[in-house]
N, C-alpha and C. Protein backbone atom coordinates (compact mmCIF):
# COMPACT_ATOMS: atom_id res chain seq x y z
N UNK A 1 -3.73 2.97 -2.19
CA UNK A 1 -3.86 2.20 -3.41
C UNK A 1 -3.93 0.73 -3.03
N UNK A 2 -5.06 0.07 -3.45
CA UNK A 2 -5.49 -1.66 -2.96
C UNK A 2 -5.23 -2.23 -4.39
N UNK A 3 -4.45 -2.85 -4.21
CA UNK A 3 -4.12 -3.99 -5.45
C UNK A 3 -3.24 -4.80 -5.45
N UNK A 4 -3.53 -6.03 -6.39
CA UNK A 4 -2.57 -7.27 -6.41
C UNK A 4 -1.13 -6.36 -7.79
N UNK A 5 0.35 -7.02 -7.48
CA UNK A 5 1.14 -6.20 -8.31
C UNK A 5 0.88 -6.14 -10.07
N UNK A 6 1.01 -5.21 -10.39
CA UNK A 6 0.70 -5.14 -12.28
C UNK A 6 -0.54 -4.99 -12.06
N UNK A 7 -1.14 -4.09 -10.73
CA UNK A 7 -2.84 -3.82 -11.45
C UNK A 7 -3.07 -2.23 -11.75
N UNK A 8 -1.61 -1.68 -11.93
CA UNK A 8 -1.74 -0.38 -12.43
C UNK A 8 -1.95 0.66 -11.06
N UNK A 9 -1.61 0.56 -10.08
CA UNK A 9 -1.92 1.13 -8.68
C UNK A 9 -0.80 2.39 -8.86
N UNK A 10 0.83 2.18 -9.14
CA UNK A 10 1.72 3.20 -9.45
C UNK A 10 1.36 4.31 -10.47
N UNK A 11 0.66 3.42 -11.69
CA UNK A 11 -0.01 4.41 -12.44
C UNK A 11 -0.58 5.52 -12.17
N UNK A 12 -1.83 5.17 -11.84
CA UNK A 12 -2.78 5.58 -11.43
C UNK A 12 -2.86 6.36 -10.16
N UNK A 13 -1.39 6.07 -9.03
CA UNK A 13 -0.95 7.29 -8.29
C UNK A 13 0.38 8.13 -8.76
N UNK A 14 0.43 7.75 -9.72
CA UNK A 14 1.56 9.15 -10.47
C UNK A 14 0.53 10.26 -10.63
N UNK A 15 -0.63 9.67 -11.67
CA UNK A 15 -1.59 11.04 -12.24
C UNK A 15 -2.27 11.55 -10.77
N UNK A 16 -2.96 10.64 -9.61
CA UNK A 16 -3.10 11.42 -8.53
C UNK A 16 -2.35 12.51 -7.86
N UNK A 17 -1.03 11.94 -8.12
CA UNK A 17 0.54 12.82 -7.60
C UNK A 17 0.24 14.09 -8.49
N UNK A 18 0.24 14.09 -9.67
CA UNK A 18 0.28 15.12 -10.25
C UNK A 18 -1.02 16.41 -10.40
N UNK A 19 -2.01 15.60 -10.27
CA UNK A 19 -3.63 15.79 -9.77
C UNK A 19 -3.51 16.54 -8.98
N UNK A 20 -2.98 16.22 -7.17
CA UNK A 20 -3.54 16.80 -6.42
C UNK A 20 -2.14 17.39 -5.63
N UNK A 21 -0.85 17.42 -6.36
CA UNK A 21 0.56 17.44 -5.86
C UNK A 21 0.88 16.88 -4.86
N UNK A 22 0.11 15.79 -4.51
CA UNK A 22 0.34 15.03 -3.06
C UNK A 22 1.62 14.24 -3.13
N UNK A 23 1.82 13.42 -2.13
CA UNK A 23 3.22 13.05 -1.74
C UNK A 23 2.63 11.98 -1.59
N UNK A 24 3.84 11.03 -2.92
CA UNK A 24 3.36 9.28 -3.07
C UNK A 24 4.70 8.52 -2.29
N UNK A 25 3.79 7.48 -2.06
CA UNK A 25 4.75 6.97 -1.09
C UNK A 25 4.79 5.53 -1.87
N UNK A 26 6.22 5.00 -2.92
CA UNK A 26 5.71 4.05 -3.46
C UNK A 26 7.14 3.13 -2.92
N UNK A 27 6.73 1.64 -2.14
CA UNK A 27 8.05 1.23 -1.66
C UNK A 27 8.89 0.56 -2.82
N UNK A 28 8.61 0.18 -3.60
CA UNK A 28 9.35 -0.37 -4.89
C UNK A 28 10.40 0.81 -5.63
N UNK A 29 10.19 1.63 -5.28
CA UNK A 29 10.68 2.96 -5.79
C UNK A 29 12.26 3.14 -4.86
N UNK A 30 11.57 2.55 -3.79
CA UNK A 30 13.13 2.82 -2.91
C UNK A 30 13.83 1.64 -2.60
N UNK A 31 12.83 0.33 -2.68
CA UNK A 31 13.59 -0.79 -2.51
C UNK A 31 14.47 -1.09 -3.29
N UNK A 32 14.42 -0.95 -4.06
CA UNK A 32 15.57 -1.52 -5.60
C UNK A 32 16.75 -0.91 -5.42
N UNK A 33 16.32 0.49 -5.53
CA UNK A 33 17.87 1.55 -5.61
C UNK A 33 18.74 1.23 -4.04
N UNK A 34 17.87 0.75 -2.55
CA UNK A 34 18.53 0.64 -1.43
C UNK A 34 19.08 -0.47 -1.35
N UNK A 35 18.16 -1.85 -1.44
CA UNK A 35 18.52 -3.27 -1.46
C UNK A 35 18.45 -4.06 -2.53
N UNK A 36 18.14 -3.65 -3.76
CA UNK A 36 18.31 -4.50 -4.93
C UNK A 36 17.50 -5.51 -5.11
N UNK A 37 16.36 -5.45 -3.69
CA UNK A 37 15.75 -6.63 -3.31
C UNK A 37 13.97 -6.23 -2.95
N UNK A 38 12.66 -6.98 -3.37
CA UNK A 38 12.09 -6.71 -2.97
C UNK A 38 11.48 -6.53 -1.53
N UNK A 39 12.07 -7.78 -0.86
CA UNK A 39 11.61 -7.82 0.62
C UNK A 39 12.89 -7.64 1.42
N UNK A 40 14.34 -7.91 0.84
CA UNK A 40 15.59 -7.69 1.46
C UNK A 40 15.42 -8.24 3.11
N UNK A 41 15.19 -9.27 3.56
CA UNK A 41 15.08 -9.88 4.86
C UNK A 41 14.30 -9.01 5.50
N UNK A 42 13.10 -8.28 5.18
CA UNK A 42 11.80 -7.69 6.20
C UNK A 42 12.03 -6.40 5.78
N UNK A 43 13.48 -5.85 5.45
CA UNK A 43 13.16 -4.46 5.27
C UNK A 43 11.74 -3.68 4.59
N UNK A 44 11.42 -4.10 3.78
CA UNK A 44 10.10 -3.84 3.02
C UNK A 44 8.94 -3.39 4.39
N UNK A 45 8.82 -3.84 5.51
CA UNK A 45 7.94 -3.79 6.37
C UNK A 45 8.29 -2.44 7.11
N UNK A 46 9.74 -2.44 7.57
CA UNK A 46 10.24 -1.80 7.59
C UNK A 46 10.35 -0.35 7.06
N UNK A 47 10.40 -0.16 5.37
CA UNK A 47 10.34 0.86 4.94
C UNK A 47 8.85 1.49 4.84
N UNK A 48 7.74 0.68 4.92
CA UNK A 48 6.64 0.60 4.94
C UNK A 48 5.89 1.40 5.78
N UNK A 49 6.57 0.73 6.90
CA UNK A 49 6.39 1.22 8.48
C UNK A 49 6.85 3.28 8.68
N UNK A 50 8.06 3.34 8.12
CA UNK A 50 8.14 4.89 8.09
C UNK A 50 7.77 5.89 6.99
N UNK A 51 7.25 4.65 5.98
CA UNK A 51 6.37 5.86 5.09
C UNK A 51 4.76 5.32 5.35
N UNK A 52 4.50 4.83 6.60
CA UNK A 52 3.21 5.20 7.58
C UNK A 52 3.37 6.35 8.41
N UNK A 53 4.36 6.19 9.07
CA UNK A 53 5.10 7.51 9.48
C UNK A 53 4.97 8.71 9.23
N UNK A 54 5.54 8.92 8.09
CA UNK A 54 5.82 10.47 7.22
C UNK A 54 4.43 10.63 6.63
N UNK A 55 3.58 9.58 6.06
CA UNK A 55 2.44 10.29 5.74
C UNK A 55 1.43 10.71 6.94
N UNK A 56 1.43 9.96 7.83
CA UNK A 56 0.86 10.80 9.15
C UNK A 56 1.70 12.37 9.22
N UNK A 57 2.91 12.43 9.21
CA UNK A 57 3.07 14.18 9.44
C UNK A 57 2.63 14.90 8.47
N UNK A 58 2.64 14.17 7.40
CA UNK A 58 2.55 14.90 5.93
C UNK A 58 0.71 15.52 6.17
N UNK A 59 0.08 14.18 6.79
CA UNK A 59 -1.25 14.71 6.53
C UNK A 59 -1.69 15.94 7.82
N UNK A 60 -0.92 15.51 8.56
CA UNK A 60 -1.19 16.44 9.94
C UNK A 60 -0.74 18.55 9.16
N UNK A 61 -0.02 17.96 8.36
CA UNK A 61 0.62 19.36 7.96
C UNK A 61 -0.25 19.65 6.78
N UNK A 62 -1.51 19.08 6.23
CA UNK A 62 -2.41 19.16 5.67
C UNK A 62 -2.58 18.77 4.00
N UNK A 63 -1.05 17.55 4.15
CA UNK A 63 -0.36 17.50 2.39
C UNK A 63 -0.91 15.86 2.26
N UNK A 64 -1.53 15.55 0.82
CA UNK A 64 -2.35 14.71 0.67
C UNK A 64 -1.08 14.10 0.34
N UNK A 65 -1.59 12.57 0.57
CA UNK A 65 -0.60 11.49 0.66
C UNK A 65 -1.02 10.14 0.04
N UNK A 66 -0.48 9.46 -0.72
CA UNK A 66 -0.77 8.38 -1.59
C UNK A 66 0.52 7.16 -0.95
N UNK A 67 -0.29 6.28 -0.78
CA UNK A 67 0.33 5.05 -0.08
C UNK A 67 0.11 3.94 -0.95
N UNK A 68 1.27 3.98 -2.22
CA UNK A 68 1.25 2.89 -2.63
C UNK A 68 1.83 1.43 -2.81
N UNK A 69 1.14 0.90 -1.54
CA UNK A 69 1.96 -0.52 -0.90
C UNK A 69 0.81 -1.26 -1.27
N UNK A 70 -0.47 -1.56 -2.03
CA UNK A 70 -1.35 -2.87 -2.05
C UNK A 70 -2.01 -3.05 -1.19
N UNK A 71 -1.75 -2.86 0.00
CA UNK A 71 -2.24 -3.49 1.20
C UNK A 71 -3.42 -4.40 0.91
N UNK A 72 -3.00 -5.83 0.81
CA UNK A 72 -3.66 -6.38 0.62
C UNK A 72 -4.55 -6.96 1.33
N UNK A 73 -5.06 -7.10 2.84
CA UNK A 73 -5.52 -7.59 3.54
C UNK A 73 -6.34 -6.33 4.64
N UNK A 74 -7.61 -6.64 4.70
CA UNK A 74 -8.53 -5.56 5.46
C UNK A 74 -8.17 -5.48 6.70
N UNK A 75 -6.97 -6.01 7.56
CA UNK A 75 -6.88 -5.03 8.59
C UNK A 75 -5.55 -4.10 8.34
N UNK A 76 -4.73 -4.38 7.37
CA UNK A 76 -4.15 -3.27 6.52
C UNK A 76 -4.60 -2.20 6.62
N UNK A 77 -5.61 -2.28 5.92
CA UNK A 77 -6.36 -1.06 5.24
C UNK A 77 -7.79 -0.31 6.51
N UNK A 78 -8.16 -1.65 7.25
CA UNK A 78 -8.79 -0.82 8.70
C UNK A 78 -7.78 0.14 9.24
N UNK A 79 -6.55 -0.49 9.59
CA UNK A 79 -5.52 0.32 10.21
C UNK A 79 -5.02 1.20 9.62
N UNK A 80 -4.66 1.49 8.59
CA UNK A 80 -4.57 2.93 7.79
C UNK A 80 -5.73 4.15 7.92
N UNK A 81 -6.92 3.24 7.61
CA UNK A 81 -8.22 4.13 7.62
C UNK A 81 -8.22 4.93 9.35
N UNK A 82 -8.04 4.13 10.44
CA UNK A 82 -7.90 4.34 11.75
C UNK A 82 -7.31 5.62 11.61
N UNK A 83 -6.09 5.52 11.22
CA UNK A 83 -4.96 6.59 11.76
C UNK A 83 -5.29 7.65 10.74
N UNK A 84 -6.02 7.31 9.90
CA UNK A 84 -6.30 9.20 9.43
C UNK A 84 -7.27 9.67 10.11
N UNK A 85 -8.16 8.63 10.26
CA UNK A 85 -8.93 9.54 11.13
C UNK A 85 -8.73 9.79 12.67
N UNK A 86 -8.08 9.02 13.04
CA UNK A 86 -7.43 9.96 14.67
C UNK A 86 -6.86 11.17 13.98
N UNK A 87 -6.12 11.25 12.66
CA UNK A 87 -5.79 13.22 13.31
C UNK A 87 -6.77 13.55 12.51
N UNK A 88 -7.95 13.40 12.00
CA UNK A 88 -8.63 14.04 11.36
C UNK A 88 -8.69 14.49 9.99
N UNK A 89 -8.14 13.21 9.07
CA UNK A 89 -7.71 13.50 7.94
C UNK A 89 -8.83 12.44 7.17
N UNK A 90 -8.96 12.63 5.70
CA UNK A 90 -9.67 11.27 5.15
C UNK A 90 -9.29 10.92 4.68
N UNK A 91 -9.84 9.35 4.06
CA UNK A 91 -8.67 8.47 3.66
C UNK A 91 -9.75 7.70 2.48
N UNK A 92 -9.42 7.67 1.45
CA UNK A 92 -9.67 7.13 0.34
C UNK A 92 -9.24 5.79 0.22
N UNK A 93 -9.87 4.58 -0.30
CA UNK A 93 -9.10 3.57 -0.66
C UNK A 93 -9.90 3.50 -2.07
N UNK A 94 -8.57 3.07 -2.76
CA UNK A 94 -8.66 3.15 -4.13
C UNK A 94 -8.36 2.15 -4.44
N UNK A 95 -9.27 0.86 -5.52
CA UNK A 95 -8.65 -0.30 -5.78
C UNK A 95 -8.82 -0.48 -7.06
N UNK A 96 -8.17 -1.00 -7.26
CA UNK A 96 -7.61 -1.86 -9.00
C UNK A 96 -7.92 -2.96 -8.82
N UNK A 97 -8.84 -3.55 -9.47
CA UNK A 97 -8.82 -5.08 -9.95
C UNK A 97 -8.33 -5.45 -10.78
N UNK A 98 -7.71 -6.69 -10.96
CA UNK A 98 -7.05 -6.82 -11.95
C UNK A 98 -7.33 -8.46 -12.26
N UNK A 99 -6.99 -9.17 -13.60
CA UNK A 99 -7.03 -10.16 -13.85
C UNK A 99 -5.53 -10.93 -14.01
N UNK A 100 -5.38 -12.07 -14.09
CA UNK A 100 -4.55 -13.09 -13.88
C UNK A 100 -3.52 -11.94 -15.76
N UNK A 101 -3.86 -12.63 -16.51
CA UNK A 101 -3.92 -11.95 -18.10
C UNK A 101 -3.34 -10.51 -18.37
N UNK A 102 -3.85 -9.54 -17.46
CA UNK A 102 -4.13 -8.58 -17.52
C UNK A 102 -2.49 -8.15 -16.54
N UNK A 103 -1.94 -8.82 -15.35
CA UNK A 103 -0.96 -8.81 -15.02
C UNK A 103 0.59 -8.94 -15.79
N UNK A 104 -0.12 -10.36 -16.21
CA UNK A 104 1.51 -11.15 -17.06
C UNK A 104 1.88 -9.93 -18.12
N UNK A 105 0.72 -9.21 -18.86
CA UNK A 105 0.85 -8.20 -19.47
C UNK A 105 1.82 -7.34 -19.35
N UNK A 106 1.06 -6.63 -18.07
CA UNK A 106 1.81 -5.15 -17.55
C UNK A 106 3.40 -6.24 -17.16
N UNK A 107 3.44 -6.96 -16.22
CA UNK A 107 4.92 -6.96 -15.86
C UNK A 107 5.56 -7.43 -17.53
N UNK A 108 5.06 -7.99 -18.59
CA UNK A 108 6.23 -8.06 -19.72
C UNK A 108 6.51 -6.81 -20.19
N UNK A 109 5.10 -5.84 -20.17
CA UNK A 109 5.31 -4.29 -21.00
C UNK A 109 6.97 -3.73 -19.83
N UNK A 110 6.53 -3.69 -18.46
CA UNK A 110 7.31 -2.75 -17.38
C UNK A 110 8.94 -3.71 -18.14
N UNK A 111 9.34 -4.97 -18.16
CA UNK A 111 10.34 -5.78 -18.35
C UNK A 111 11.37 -5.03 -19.40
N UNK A 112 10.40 -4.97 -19.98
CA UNK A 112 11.21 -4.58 -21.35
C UNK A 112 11.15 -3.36 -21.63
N UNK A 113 10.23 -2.12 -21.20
CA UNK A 113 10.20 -0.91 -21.14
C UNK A 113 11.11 -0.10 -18.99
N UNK A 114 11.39 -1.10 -18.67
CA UNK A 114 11.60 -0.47 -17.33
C UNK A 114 12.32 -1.52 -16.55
N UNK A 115 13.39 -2.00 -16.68
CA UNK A 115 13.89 -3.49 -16.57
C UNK A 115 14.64 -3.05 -15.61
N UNK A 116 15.25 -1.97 -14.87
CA UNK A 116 15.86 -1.71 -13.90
C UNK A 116 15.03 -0.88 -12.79
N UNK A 117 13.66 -0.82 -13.16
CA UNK A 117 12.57 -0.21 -11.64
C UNK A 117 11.54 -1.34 -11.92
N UNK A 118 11.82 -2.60 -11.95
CA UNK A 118 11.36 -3.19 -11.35
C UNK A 118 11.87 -4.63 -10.86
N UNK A 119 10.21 -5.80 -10.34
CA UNK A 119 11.03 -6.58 -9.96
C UNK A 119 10.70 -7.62 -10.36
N UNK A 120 11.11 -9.11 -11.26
CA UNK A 120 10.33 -10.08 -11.78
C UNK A 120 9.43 -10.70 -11.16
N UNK A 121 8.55 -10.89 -11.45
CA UNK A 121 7.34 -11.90 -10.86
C UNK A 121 6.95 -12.94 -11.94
N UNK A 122 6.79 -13.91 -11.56
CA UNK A 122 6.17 -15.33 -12.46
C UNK A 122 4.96 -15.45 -12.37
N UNK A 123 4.31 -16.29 -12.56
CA UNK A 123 3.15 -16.31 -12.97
C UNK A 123 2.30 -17.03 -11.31
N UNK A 124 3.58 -17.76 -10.88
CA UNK A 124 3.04 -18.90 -9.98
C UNK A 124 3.47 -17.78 -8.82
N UNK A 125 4.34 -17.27 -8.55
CA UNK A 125 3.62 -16.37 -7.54
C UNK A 125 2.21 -15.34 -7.58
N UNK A 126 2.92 -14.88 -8.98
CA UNK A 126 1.00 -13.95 -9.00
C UNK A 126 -0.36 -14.84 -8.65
N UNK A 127 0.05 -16.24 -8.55
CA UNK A 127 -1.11 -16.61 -8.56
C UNK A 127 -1.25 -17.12 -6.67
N UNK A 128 -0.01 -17.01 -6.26
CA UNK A 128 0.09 -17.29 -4.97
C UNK A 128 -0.40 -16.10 -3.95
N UNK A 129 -0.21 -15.20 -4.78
CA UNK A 129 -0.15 -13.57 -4.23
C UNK A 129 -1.85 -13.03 -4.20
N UNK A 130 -2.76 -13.85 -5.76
CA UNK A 130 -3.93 -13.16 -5.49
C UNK A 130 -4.90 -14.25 -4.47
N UNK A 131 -4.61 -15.36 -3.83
CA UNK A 131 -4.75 -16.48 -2.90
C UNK A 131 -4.33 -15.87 -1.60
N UNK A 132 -3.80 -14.82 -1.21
CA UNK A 132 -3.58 -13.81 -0.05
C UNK A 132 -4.57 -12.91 0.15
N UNK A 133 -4.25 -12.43 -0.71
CA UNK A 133 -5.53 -11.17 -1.58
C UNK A 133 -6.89 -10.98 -0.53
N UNK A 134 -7.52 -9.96 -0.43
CA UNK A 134 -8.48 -10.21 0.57
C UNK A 134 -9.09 -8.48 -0.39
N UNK A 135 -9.86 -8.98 -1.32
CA UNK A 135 -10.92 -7.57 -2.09
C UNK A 135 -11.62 -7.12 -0.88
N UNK A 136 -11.08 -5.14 -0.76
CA UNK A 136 -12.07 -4.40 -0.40
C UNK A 136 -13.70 -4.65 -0.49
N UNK A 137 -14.24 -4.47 0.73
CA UNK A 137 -15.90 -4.60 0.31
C UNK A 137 -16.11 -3.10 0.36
N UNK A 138 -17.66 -3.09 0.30
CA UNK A 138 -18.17 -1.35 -0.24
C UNK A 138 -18.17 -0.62 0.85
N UNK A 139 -18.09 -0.88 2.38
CA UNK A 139 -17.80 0.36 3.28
C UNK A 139 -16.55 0.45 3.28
N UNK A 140 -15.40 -0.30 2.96
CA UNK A 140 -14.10 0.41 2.67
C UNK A 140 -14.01 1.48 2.03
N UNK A 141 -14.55 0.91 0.48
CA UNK A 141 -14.31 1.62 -0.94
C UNK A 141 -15.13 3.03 -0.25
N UNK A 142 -16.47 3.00 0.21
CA UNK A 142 -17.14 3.95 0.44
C UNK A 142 -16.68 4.83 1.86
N UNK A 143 -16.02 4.16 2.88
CA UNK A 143 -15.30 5.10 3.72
C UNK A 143 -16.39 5.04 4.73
N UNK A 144 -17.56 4.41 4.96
CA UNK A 144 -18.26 4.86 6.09
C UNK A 144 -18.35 4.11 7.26
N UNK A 145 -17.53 2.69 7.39
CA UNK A 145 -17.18 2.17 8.66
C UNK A 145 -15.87 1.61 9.01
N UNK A 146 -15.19 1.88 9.89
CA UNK A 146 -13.94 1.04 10.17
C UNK A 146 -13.88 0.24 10.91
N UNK A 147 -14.11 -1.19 10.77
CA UNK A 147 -14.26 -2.18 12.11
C UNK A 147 -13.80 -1.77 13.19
N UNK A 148 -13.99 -2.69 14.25
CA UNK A 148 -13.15 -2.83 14.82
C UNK A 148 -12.02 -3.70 14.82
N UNK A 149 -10.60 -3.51 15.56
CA UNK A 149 -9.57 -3.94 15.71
C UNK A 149 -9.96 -5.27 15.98
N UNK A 150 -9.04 -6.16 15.33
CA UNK A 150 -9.12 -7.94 16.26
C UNK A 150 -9.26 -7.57 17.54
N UNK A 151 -9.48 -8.54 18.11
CA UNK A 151 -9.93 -8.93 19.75
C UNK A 151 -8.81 -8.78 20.74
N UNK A 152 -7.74 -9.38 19.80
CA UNK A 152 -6.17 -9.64 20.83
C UNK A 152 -5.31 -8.44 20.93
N UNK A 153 -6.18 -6.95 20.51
CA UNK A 153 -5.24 -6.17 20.16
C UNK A 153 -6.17 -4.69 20.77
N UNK A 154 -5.70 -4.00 21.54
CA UNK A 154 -6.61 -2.68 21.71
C UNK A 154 -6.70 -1.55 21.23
N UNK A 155 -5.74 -1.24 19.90
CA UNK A 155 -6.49 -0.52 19.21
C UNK A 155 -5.85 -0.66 17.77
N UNK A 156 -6.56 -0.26 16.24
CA UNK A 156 -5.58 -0.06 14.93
C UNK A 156 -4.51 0.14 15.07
N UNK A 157 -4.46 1.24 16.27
CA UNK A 157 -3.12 1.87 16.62
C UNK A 157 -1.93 0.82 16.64
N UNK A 158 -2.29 -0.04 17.83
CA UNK A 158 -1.79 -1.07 18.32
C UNK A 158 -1.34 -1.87 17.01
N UNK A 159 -2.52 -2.45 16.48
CA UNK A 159 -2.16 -2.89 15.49
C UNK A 159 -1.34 -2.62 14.15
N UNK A 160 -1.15 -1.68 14.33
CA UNK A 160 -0.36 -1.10 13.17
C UNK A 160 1.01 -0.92 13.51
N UNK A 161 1.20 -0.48 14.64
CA UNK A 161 3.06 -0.68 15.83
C UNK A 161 3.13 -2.08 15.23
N UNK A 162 2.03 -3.54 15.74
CA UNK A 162 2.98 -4.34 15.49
C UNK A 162 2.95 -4.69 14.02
N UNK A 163 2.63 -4.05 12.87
CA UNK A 163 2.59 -4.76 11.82
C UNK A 163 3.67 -4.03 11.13
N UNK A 164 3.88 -2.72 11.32
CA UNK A 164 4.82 -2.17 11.02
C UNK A 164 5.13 -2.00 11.68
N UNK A 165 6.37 -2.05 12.76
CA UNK A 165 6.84 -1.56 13.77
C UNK A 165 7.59 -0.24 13.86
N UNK A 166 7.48 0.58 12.47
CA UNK A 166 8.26 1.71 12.73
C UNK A 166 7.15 2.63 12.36
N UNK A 167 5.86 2.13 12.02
CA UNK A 167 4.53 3.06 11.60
C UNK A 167 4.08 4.23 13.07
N UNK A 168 4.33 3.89 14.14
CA UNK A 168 4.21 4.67 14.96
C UNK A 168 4.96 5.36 16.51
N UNK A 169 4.76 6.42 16.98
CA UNK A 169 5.79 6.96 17.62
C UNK A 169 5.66 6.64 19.49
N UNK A 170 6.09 5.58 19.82
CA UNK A 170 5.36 5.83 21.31
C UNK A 170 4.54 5.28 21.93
């Protein structure tokens, strides 16, 4: 799931969850109830990192898997795409666009309908957050090339140990 927060990405992998009985992996779901905190001093990368983890066994064991972290930035999402296909799995990226408007929305609806699963955001970070932001282009969305890895790094693989450091085994 590719999206800036409040673009409906949890949504929209509940009904997948229920769609295809796959196993969602949503970190907001566990951050709150563990640390009360969205990023809790890195943990977030952290938890991130082993539900890269578990959905690699999950998919190796042939159980579809929904990763809903945003990943906002294309070697994110190169490096995800990488590792399904080393074991031979495919990998969908699914994105939500969303507008500035269209955010402040959803987080007042979630506030006041869901005020303890989630987490406040203002306006001036959302706007700091879609200034990070890096929109899927169409061989993502479409699945038919995965760059290559930066230069300083020899493989997704690689790259994905150090971005999550608990995403892989070895």
């Amino acid at each position: 799931m590719v999206g800036l927060p409040a673009s409906g990405k949890t949504t929209l992998a509940r009904e997948i969850q229920a769609e295809r009985g796959a196993l969602r992996l949503t970190p907001d779901e566990w951050m709150i109830p563990l640390f009360d905190d969205n990023e809790a001093g890195g943990k977030r990368d952290v938890l991130e990192g082993r539900f890269v983890w578990l959905a690699m066994q999950a998919l190796r064991a042939g159980v579809d898997v929904i990763l809903d972290f945003g990943v906002w930035s294309r070697n994110e999402r190169s490096a995800l795409r990488s590792l399904a296909a080393d074991i031979g799995a495919p990998c969908e990226v699914v994105y939500l666009p969303v507008d500035l408007s269209g955010q402040l929305d959803r987080i007042r609806r979630r506030a006041e309908s869901e005020p303890k699963t989630t987490f406040a955001i203002n306006e001036a970070e959302l706007r700091h957050f879609a200034e990070l932001f890096v929109e899927p282009d169409l061989d993502e969305l479409e699945g038919t090339v995965i760059p290559a890895p930066p230069a300083d790094v020899r493989s997704w693989r690689d790259w994905a140990a150090a971005r999550w450091p608990t995403s892989v085994e070895g």
